[in-house]
N, C-alpha and C. Protein backbone atom coordinates (compact mmCIF):
# COMPACT_ATOMS: atom_id res chain seq x y z
N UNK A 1 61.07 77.24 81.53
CA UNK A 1 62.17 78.13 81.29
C UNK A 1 62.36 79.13 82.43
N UNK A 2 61.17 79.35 83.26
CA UNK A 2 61.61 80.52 84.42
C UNK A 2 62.18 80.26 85.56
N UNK A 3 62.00 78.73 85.46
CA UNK A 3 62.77 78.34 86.73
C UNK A 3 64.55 78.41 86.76
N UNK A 4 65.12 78.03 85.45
CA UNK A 4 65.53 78.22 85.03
C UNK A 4 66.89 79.76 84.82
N UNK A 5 65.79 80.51 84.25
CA UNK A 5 66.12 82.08 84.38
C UNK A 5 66.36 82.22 86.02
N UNK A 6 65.30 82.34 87.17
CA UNK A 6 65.59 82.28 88.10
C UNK A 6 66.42 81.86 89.03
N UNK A 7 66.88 80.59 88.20
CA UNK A 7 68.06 79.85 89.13
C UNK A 7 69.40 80.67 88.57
N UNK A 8 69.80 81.01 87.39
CA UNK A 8 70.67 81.55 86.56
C UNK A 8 70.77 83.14 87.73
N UNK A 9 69.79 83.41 87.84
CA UNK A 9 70.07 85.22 88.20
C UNK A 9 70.37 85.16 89.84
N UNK A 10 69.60 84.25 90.58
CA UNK A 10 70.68 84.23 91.80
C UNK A 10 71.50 83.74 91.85
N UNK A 11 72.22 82.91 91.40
CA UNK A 11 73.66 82.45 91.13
C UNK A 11 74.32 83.36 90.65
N UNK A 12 73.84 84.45 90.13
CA UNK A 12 74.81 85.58 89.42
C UNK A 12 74.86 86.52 90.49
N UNK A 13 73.82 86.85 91.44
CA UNK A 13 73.28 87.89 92.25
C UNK A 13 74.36 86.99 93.87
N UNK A 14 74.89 85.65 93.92
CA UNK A 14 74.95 85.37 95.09
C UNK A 14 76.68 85.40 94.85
N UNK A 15 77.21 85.27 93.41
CA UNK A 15 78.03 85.16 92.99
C UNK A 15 79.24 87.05 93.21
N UNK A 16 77.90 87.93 92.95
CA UNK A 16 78.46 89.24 92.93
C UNK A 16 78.75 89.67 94.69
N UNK A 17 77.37 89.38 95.69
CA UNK A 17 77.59 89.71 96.77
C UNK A 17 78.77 88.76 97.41
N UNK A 18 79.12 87.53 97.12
CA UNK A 18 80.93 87.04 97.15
C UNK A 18 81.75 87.89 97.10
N UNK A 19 81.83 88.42 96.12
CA UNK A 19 82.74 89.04 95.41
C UNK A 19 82.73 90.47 96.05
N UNK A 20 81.86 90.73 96.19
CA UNK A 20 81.53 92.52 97.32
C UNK A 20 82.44 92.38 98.88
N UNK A 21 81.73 90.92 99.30
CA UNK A 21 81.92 90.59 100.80
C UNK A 21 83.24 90.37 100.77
N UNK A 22 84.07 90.01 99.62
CA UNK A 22 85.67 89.70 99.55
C UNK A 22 86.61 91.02 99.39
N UNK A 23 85.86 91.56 98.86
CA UNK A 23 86.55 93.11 98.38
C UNK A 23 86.17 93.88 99.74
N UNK A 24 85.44 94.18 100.62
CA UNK A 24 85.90 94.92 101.90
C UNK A 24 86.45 94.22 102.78
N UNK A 25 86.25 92.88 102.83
CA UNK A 25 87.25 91.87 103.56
C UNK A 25 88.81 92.24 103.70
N UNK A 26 89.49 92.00 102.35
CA UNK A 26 90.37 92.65 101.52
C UNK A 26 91.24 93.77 102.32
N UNK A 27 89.96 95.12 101.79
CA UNK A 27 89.86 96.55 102.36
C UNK A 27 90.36 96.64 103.29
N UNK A 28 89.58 95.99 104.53
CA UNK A 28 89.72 95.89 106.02
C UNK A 28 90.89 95.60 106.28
N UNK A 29 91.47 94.30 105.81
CA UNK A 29 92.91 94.14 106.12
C UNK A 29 93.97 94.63 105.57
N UNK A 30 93.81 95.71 104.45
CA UNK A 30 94.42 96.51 103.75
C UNK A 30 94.68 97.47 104.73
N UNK A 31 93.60 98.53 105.43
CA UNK A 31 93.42 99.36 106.19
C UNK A 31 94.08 98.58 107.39
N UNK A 32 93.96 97.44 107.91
CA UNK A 32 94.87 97.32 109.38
C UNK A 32 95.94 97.13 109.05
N UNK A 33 96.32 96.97 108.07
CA UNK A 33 98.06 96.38 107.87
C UNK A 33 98.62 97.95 107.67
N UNK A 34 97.83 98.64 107.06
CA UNK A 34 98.65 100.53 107.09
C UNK A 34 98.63 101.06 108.82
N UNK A 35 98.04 100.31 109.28
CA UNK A 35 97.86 101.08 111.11
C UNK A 35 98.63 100.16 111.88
N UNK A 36 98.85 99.04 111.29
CA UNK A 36 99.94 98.02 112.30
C UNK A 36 101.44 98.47 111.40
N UNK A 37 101.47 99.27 110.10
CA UNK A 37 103.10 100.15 109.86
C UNK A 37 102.92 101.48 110.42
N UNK A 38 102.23 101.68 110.82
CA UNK A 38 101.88 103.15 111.12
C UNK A 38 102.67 102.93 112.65
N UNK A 39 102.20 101.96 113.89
CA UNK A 39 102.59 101.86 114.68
C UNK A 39 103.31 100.87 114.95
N UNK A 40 104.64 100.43 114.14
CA UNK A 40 105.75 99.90 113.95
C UNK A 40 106.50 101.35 113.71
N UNK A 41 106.34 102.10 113.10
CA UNK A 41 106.72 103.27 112.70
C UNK A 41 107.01 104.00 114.48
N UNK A 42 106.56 104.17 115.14
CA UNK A 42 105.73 104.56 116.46
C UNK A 42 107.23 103.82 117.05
N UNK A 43 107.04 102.19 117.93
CA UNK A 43 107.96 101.73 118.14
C UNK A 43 109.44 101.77 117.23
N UNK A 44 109.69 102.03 116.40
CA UNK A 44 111.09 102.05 116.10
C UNK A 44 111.10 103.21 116.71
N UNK A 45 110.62 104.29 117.01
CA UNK A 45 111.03 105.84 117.14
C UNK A 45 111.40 105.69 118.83
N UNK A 46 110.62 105.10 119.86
CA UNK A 46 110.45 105.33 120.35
C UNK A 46 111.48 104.27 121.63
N UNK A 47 112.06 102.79 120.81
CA UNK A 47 112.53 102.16 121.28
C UNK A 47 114.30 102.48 120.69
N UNK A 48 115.12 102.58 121.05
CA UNK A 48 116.97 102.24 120.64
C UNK A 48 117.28 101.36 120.30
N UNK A 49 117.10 101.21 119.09
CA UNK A 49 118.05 99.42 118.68
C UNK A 49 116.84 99.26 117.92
N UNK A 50 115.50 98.91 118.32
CA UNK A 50 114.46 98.44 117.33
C UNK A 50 114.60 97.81 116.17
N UNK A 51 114.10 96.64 116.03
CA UNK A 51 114.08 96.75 114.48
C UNK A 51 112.81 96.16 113.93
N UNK A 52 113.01 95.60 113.24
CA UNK A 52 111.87 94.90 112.56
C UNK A 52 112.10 93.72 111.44
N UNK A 53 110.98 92.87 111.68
CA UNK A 53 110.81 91.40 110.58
C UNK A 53 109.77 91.50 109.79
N UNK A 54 109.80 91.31 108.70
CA UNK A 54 108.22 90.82 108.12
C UNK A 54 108.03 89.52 107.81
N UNK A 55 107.50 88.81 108.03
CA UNK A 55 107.27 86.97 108.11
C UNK A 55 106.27 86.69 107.15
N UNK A 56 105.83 86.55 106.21
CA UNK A 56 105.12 85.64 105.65
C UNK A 56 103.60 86.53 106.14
N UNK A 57 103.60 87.96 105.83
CA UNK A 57 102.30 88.56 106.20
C UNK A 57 102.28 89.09 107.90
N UNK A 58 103.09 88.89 108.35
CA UNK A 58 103.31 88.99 109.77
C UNK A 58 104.17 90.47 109.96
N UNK A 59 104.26 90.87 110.72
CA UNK A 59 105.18 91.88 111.52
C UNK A 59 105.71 91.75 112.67
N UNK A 60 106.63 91.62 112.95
CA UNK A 60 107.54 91.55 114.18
C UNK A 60 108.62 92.69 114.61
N UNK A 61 108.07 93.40 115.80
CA UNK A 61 109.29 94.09 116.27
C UNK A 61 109.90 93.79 117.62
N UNK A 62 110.75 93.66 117.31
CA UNK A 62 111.92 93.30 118.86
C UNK A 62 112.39 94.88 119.26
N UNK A 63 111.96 94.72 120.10
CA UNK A 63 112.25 96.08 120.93
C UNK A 63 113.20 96.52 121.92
N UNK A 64 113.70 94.72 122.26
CA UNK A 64 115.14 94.76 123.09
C UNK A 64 115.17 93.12 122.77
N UNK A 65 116.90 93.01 123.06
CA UNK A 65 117.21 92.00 121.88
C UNK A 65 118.19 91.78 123.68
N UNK A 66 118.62 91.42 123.83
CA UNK A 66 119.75 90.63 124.46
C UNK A 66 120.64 89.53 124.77
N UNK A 67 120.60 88.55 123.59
CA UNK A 67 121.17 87.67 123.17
C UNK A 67 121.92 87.95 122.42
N UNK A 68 123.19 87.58 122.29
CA UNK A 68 124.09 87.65 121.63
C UNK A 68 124.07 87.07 119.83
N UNK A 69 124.27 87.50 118.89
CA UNK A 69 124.09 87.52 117.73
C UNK A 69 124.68 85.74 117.33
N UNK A 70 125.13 85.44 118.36
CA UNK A 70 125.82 84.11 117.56
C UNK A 70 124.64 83.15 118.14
N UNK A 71 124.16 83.42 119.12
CA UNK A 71 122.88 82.94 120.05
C UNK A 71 121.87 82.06 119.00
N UNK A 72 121.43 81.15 119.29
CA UNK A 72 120.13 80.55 118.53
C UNK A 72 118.87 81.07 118.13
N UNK A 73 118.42 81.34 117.47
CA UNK A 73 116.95 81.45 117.29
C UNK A 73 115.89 80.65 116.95
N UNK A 74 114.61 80.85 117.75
CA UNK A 74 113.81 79.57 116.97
C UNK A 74 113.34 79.01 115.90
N UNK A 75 113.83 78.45 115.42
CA UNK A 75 113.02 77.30 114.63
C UNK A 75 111.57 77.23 114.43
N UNK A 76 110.97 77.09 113.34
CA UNK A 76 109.46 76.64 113.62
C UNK A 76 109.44 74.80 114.18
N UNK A 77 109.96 74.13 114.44
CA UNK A 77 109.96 73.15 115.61
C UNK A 77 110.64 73.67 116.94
N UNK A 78 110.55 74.43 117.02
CA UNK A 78 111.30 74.58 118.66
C UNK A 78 110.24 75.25 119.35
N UNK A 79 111.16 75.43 120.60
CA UNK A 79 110.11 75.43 121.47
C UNK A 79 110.33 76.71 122.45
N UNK A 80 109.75 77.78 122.55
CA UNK A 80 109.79 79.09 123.34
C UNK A 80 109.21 79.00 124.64
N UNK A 81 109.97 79.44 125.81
CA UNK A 81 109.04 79.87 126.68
C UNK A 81 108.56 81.33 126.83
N UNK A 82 107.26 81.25 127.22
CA UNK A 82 107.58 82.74 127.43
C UNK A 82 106.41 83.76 127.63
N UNK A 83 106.27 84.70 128.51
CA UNK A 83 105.22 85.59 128.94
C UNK A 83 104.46 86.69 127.79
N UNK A 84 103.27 86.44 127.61
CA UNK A 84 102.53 87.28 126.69
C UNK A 84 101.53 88.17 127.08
N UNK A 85 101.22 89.07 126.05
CA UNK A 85 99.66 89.96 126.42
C UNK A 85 99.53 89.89 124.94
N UNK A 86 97.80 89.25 124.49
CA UNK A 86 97.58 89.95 123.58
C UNK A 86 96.13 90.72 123.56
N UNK A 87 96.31 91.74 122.44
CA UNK A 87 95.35 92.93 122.01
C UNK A 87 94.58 92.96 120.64
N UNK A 88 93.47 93.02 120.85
CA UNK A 88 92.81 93.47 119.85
C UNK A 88 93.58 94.77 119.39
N UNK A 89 93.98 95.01 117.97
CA UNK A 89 94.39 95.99 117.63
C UNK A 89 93.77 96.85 117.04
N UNK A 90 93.49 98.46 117.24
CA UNK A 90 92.64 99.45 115.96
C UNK A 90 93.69 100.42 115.98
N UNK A 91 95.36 100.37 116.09
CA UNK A 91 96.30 101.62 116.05
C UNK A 91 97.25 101.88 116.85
N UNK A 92 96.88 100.94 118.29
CA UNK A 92 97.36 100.98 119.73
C UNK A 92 97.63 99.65 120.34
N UNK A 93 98.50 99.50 121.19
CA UNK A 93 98.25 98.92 122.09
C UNK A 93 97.87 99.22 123.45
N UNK A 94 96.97 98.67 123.91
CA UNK A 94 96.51 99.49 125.61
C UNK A 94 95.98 98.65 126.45
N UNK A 95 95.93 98.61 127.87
CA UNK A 95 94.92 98.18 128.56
C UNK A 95 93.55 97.58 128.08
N UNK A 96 92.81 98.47 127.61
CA UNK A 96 91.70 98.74 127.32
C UNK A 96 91.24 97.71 126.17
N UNK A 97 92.44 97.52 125.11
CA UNK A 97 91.90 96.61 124.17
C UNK A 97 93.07 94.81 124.78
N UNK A 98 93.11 94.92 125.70
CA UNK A 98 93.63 93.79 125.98
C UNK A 98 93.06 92.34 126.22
N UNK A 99 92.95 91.66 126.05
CA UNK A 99 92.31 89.98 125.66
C UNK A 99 92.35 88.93 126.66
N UNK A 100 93.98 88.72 126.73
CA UNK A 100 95.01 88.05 127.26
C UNK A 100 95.84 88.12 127.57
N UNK A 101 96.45 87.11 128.52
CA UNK A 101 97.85 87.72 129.09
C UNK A 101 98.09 86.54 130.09
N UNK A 102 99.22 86.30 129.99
CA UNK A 102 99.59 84.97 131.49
C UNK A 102 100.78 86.07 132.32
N UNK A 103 100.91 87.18 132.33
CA UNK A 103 101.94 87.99 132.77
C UNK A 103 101.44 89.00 133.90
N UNK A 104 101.66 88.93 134.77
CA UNK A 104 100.65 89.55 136.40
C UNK A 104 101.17 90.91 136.16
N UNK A 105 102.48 91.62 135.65
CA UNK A 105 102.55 92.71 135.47
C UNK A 105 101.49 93.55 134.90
N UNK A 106 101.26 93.03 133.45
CA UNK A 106 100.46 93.62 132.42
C UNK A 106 98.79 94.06 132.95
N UNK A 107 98.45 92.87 133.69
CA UNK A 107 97.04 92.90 134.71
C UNK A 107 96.56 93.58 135.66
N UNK A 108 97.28 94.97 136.11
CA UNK A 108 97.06 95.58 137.44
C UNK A 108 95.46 96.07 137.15
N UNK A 109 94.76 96.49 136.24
CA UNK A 109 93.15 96.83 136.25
C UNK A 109 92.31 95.50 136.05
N UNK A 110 93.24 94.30 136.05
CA UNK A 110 92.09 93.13 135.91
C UNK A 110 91.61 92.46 137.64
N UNK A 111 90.46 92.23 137.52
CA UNK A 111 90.40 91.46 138.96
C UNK A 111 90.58 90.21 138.68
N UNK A 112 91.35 89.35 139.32
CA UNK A 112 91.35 87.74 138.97
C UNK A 112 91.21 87.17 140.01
N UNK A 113 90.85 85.80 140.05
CA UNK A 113 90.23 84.89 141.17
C UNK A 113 91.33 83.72 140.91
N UNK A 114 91.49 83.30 139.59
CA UNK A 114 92.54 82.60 139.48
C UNK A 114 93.85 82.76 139.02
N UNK A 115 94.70 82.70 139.91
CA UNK A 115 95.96 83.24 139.80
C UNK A 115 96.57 82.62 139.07
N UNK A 116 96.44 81.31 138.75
CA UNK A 116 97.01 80.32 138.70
C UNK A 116 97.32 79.92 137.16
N UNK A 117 96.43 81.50 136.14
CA UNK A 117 96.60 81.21 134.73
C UNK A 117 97.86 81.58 134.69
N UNK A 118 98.76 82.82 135.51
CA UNK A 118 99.72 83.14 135.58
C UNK A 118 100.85 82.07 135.10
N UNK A 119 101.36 81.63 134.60
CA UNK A 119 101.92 80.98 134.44
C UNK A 119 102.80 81.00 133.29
N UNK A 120 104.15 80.62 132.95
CA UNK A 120 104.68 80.89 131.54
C UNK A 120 104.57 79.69 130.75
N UNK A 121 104.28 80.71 129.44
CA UNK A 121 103.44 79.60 128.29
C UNK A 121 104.96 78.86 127.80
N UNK A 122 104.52 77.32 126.95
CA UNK A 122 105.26 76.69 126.29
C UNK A 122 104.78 76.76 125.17
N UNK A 123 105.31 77.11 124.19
CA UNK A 123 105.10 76.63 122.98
C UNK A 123 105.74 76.43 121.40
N UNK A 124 104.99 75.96 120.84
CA UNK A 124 105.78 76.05 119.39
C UNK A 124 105.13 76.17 117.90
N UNK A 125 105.68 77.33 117.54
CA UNK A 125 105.53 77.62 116.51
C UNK A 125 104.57 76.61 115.58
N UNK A 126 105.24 75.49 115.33
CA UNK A 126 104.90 74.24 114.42
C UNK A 126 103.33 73.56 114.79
N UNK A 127 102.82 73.81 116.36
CA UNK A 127 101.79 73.40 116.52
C UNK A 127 100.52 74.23 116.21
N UNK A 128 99.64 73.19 116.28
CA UNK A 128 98.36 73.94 115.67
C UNK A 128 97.35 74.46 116.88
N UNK A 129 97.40 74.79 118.32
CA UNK A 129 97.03 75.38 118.78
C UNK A 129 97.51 77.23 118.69
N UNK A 130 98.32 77.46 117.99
CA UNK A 130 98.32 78.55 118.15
C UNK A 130 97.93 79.43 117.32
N UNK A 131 97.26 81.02 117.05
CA UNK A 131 96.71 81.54 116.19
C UNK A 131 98.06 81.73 115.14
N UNK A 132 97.49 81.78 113.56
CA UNK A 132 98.10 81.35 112.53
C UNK A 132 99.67 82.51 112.47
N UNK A 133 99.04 83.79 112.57
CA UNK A 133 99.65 84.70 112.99
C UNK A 133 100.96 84.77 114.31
N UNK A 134 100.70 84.34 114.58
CA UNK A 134 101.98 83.75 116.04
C UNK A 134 102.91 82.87 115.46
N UNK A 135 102.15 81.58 114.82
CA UNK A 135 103.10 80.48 114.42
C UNK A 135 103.75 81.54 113.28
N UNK A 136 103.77 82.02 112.65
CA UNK A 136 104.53 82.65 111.65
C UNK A 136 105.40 83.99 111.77
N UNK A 137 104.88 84.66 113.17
CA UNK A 137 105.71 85.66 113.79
C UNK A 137 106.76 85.51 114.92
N UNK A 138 106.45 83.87 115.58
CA UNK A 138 107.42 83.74 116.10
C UNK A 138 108.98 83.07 115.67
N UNK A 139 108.87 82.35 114.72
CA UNK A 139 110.30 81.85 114.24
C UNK A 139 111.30 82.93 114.64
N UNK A 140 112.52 83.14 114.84
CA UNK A 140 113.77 83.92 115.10
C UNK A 140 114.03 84.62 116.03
N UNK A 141 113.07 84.24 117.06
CA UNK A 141 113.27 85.37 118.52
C UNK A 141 114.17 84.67 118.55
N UNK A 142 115.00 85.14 119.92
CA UNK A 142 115.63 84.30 120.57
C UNK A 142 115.52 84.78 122.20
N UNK A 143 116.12 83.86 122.82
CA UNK A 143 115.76 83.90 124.60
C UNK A 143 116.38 85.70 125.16
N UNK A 144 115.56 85.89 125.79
CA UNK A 144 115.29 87.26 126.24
C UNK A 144 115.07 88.61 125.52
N UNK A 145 114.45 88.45 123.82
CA UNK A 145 113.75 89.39 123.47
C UNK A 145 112.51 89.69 124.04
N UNK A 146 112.26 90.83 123.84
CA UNK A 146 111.27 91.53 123.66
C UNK A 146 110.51 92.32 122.63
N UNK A 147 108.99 91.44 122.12
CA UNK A 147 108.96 91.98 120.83
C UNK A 147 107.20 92.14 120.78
N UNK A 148 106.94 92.76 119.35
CA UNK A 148 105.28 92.40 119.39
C UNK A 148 105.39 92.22 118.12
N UNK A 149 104.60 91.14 118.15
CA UNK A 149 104.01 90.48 116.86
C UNK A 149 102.52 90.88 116.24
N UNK A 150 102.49 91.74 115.17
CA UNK A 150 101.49 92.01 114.69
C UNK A 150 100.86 91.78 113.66
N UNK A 151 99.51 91.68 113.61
CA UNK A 151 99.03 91.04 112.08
C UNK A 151 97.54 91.31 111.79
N UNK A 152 97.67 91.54 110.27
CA UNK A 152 95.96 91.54 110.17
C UNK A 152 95.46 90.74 110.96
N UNK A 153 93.82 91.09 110.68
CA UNK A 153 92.33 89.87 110.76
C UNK A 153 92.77 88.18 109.80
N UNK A 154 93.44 88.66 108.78
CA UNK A 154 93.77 87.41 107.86
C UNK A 154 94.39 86.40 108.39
N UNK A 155 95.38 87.12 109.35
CA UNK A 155 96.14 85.70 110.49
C UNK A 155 95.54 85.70 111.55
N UNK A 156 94.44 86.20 112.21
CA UNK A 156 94.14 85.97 113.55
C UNK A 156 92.86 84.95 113.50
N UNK A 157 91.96 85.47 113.63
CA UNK A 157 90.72 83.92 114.54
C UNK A 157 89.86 84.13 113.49
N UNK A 158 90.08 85.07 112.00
CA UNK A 158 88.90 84.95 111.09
C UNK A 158 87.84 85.13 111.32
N UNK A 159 86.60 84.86 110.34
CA UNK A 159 85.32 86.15 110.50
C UNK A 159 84.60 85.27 111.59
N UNK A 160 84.85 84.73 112.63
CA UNK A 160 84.06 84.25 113.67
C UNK A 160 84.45 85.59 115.29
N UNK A 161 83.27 85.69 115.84
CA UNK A 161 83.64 86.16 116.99
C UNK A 161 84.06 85.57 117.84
N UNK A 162 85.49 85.82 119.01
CA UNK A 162 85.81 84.63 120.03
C UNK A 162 85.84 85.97 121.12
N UNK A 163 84.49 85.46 121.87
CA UNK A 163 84.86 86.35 123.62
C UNK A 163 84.94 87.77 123.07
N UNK A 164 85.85 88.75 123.71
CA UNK A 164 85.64 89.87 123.31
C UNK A 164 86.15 90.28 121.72
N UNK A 165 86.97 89.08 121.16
CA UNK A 165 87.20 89.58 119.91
C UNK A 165 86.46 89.69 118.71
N UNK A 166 86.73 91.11 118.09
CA UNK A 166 85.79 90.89 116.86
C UNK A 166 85.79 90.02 115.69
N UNK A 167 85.29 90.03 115.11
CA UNK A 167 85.50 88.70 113.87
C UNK A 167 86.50 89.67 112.98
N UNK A 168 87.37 88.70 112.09
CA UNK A 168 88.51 89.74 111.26
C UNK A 168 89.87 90.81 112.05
N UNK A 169 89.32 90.53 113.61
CA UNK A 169 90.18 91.66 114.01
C UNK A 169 91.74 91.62 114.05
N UNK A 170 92.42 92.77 113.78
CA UNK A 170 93.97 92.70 113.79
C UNK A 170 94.12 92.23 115.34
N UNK A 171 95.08 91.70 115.11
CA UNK A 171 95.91 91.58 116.75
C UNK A 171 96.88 91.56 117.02
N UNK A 172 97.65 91.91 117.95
CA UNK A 172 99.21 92.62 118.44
C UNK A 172 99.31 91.57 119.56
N UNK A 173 100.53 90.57 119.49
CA UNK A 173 100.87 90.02 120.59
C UNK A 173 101.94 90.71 121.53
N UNK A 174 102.70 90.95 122.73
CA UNK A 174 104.01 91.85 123.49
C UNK A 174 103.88 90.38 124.03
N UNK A 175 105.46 90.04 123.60
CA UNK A 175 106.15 88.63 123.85
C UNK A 175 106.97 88.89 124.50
N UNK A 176 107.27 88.28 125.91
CA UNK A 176 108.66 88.20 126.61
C UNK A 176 109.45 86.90 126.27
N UNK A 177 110.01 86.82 125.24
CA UNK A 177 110.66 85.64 125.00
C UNK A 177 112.13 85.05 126.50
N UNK A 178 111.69 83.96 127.58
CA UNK A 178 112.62 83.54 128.26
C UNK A 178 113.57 82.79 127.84
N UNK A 179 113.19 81.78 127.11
CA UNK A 179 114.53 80.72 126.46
C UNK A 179 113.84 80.00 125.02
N UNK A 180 114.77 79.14 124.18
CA UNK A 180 114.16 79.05 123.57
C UNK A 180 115.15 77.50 123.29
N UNK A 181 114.32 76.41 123.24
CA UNK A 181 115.17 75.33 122.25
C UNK A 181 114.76 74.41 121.21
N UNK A 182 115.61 74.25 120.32
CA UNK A 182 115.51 73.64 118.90
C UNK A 182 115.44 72.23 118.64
N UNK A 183 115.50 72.24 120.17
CA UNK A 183 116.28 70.05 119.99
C UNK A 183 115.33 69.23 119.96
């Protein structure tokens, strides 16, 4: 019978620390999603025209729009080109918490050897190389916005660490959307 009892009480004991580890999980992305409106709040003030999307858990602000309203937007099959930086987010975007980037502007404190990542990205929404958070913040740009896509830990790379990112961490993409097609 004690083996028994014993098997019963860590299954209850492994069952509760689940349930703990889910509830600040939770928390955490509760707390970044109030600091990624906090600084959406920030950019509308600070940009003319601004606006904002919410996608399916996502945040998107276009910060300059210059396509004409009758203009296309993407599709989750289509296909964007277009220059990025992204950031680990805790409130900001900065230098300092920056990741990535194929955009030589954004890079003046990085030293690079290969220039050659420089380059403008292709991609699309619909594919599965991209973090979950992107595919769902990019649908509706259209060619020559400018926007950042922001999102909990819940859409980004999950509780694994990648390189400098933390596990769970929010992240803020600044998208130069160049063109975009649907066909």
């Amino acid at each position: 019978m004690k083996p028994l009892h014993y098997i019963l009480s860590c299954s209850i004991l492994a069952a509760v620390a689940l349930l703990s580890c889910s509830k600040e999980t939770e928390t955490l992305f509760g707390n970044q999603e109030k600091k990624i409106e906090s600084y959406v709040q920030t950019l509308l003030k600070s940009h003319e025209g601004a606006f904002v999307c919410y996608q399916d858990g996502v945040t998107r602000v276009t910060v300059k729009r210059t396509a004409a309203e009758t203009e296309d937007s993407l599709n989750t099959d289509g296909l964007a080109a277009l220059w990025y930086a992204g950031y680990t987010f805790t409130g900001s975007v900065s230098v300092s918490n920056l990741f990535t980037t194929n955009y030589t502007e954004v890079t003046n404190t990085w030293a690079v050897s290969d220039s050659s990542i420089f380059k403008i990205a292709m991609v699309r929404p619909s594919e599965g190389e991209l973090v979950d958070g992107l595919r769902r913040g990019l649908p509706g740009v259209k060619a020559g916005d400018e926007c950042y896509i922001l999102f909990s830990g819940k859409y980004g790379f999950g509780d694994r660490i990648l390189g400098t990112i933390p596990a769970n961490a929010a992240l803020a993409y600044h998208i130069w959307v160049q063109s975009i097609s649907n066909e």
